[in-house]
Protein backbone atom coordinates (compact mmCIF):
# COMPACT_ATOMS: atom_id res chain seq x y z
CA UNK A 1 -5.69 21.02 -3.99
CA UNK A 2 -2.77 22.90 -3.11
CA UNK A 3 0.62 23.14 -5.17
CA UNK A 4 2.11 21.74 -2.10
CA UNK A 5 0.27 18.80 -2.13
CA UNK A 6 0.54 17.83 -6.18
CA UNK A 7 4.57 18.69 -5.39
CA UNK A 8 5.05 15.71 -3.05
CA UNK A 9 3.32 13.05 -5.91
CA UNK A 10 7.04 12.83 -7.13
CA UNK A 11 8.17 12.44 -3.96
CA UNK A 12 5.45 9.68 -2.73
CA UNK A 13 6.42 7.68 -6.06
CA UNK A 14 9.62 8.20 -5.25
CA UNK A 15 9.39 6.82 -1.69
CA UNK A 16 7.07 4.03 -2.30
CA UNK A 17 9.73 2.71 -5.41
CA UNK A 18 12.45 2.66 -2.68
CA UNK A 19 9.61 0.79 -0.46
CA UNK A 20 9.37 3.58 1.85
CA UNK A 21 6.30 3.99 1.88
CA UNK A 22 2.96 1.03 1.43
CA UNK A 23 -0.25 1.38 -0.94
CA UNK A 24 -3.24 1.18 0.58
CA UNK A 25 -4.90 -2.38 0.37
CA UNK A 26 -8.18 -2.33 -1.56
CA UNK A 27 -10.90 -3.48 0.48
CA UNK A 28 -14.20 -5.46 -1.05
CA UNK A 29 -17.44 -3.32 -1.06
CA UNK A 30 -19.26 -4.49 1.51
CA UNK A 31 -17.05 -5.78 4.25
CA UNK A 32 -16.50 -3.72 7.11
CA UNK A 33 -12.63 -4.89 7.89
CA UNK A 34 -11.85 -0.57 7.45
CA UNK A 35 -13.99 -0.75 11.02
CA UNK A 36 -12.53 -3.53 12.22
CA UNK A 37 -9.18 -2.70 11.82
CA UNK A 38 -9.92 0.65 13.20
CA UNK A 39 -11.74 -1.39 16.66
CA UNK A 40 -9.17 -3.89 16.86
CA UNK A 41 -5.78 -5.22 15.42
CA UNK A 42 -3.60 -3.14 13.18
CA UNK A 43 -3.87 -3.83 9.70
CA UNK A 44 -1.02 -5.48 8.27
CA UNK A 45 1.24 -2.58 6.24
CA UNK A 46 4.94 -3.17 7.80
CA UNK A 47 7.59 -0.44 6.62
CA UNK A 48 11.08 -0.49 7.68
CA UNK A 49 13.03 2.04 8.85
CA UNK A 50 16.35 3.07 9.64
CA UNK A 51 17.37 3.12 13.24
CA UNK A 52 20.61 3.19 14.58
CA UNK A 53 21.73 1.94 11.25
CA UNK A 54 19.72 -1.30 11.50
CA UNK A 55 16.19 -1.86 9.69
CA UNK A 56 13.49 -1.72 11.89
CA UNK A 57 9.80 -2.35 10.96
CA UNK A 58 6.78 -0.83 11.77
CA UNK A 59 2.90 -1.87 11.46
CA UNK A 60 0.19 1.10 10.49
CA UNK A 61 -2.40 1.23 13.21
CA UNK A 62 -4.87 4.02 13.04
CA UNK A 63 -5.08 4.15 16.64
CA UNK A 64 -1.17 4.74 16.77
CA UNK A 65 -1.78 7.37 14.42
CA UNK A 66 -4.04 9.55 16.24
CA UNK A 67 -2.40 8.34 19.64
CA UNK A 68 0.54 10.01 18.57
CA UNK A 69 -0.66 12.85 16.99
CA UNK A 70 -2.01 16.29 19.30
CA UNK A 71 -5.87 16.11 19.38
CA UNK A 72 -5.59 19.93 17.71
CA UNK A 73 -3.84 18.39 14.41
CA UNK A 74 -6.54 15.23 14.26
CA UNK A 75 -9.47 17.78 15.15
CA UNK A 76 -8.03 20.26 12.22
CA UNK A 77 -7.79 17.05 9.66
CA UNK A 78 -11.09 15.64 10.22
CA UNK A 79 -12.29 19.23 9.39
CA UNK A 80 -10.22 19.28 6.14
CA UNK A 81 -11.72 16.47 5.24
CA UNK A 82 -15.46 17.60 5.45
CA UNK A 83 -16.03 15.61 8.89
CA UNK A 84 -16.35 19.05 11.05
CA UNK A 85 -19.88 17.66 11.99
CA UNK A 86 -18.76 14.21 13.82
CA UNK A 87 -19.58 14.06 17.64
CA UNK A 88 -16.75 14.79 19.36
CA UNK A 89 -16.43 17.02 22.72
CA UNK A 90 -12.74 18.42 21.48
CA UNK A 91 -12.66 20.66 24.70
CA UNK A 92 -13.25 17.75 26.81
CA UNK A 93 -11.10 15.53 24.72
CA UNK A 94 -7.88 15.01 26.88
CA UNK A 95 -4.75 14.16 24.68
CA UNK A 96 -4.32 10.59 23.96
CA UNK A 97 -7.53 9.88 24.45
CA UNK A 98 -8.75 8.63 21.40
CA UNK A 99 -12.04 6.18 22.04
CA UNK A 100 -13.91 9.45 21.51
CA UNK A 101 -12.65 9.43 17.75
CA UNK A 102 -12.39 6.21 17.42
CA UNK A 103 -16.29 5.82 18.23
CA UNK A 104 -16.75 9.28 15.59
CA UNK A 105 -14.96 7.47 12.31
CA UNK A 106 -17.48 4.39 13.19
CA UNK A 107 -19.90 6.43 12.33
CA UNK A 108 -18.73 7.46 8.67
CA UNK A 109 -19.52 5.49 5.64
CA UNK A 110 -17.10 3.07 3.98
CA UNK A 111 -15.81 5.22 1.41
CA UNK A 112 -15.29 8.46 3.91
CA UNK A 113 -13.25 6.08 6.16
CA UNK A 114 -11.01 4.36 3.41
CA UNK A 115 -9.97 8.64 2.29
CA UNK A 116 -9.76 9.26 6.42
CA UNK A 117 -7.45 5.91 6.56
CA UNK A 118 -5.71 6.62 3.62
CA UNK A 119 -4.52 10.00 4.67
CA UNK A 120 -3.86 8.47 8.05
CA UNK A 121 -1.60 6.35 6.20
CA UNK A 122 0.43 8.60 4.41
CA UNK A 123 0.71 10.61 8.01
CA UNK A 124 2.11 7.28 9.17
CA UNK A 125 4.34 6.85 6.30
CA UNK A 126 6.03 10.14 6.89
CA UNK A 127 6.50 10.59 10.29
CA UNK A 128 9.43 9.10 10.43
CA UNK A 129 13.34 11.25 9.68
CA UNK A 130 13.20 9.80 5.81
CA UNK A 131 9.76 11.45 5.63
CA UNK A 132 9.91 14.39 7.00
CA UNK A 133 13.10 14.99 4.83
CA UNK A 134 11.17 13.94 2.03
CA UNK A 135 8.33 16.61 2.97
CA UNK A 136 11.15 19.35 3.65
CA UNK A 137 12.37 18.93 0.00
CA UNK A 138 9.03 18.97 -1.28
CA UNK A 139 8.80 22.29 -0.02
CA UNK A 140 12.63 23.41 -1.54
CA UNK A 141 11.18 22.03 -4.79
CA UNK A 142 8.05 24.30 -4.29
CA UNK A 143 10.27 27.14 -3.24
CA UNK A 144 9.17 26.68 0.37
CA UNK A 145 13.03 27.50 1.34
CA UNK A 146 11.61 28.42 4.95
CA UNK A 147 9.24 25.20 5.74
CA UNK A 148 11.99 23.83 7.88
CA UNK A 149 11.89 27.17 10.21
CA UNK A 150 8.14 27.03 10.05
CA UNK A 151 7.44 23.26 11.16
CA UNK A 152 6.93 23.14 15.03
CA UNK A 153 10.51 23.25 16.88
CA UNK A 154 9.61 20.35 19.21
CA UNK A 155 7.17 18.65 17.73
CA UNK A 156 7.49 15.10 17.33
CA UNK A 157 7.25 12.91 14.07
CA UNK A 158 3.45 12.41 13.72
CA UNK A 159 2.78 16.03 14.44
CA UNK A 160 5.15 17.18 11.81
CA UNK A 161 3.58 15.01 9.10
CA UNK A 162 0.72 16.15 10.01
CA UNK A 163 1.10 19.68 10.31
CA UNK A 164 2.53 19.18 6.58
């Protein structure tokens, strides 16, 4: 893995000792709630954030994940994470549309979708201002003095985590 990557560790402890950000529930071998919570309700992981100077929460849905994130960044991650063979017509794909992934992580097996949900989750955790700060002095304490200039001008929060 990249230097990057092992730089934001202090960071991620960091955030989740200031309850910024949520560990990942453990899930018992055999049950297929990863699927279900992908099909159906959000799982339960609230996080509160600042907005407007008043605490607001917010519940990790994979589906709001890849709602809000460009089809380019998802199709990119999925590839990252060895999934470059799932069934998905990308160039069909219009944005927003995400049954057609949705349908695609059903497919993988339990342990493939806990790492595709867990890094899902940390996109979730950071796309919000106190992440992407956090990412942006991950990258002064990497001497990444210019990740700021290079992170998409008007990109919103989920594509910025993600493009991290």
């Amino acid at each position: 893995m990249s230097n990057f990557f092992w730089s934001l560790v202090p960071v991620a402890l960091r955030l989740l000792a200031c309850g910024w950000l949520q560990q990942p529930e453990d899930v018992s071998p055999g049950g297929d709630s990863r699927k279900d919570a992908i099909r159906n309700v959000p799982r339960v992981a609230l996080r509160m954030d600042k907005w407007k100077g008043e605490a607001v929460s917010r519940v990790f849905s994979v589906r709001t994940v890849l709602r809000q994130t460009p089809n380019r960044l998802i199709r990119q991650f999925l590839e990252r994470l060895g999934h470059a063979d799932l069934d998905i017509a990308w160039d069909e794909l219009d944005e927003r549309d995400i049954e057609p992934i949705v349908r695609a992580l059903d497919t993988l097996t339990s342990t493939q979708l806990n790492r595709a949900e867990g890094a899902l989750r940390t996109v979730f955790d950071l796309a919000c201002d106190s992440g992407i700060a956090a990412l942006l002095e991950a990258g002064e304490l990497c001497g990444d003095h210019d990740l700021f200039g290079a992170m998409p001008e008007d990109a919103g929060l989920y594509e910025r985590a993600m493009w991290a």
